[in-house]
Protein backbone atom coordinates (compact mmCIF):
# COMPACT_ATOMS: atom_id res chain seq x y z
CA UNK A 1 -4.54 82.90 25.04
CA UNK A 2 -4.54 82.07 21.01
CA UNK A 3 -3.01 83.66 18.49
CA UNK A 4 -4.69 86.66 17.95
CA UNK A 5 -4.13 87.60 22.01
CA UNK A 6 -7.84 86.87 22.62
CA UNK A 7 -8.68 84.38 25.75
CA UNK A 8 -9.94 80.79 25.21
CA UNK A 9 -13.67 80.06 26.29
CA UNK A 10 -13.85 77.01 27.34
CA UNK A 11 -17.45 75.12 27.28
CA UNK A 12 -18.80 73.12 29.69
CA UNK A 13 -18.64 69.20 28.67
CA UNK A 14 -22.13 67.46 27.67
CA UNK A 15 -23.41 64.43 27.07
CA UNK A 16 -23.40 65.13 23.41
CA UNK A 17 -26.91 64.89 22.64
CA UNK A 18 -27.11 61.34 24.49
CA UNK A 19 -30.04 60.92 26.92
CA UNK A 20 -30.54 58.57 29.71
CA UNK A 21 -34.66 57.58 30.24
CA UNK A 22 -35.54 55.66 32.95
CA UNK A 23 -36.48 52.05 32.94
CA UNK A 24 -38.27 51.78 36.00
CA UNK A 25 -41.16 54.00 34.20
CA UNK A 26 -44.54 51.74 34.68
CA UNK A 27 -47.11 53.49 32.57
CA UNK A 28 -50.46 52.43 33.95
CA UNK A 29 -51.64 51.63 30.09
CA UNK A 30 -50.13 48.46 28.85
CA UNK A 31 -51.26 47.03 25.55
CA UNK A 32 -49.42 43.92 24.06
CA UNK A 33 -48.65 43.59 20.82
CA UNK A 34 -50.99 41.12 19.95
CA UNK A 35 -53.59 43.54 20.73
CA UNK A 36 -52.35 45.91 18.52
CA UNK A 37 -52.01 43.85 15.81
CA UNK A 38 -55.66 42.91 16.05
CA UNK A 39 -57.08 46.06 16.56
CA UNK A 40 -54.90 46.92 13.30
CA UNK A 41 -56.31 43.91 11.18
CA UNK A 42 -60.07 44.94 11.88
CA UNK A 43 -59.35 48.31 11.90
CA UNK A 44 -58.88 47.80 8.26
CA UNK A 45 -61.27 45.14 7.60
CA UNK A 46 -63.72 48.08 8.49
CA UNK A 47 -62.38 50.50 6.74
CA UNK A 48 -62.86 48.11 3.63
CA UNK A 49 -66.28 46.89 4.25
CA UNK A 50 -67.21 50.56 4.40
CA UNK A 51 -65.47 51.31 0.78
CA UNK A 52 -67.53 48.35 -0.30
CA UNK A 53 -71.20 48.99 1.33
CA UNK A 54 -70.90 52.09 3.03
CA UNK A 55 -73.07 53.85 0.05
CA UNK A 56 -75.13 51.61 0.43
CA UNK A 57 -75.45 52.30 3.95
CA UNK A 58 -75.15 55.77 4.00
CA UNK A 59 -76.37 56.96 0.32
CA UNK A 60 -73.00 59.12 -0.44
């Protein structure tokens, strides 16, 4: 009991917001980082070929 005469609740103890993942997880998509680095450089090599002739191409 505290002070006041009231019982003390005690919690139950947690992991405190830590959580434990798995490392035996195989997805069945792997992509290495090479690949997304390239798909990355001409995702934006298209992006600026269509700033630069894409009116042309499409009359916007």
């Amino acid at each position: 009991m505290n002070k006041r005469g009231q019982r003390k609740v005690s919690m139950p103890s947690s992991s405190g917001g830590i959580m434990r993942y798995f490392e035996e997880y195989k997805s069945k998509f792997v992509i290495k980082p090479g690949h997304v680095i390239f798909l990355s450089v001409v995702t934006i090599i298209a992006i600026i070929m269509l700033h630069i002739f894409g009116r042309g191409i499409f009359g916007f």
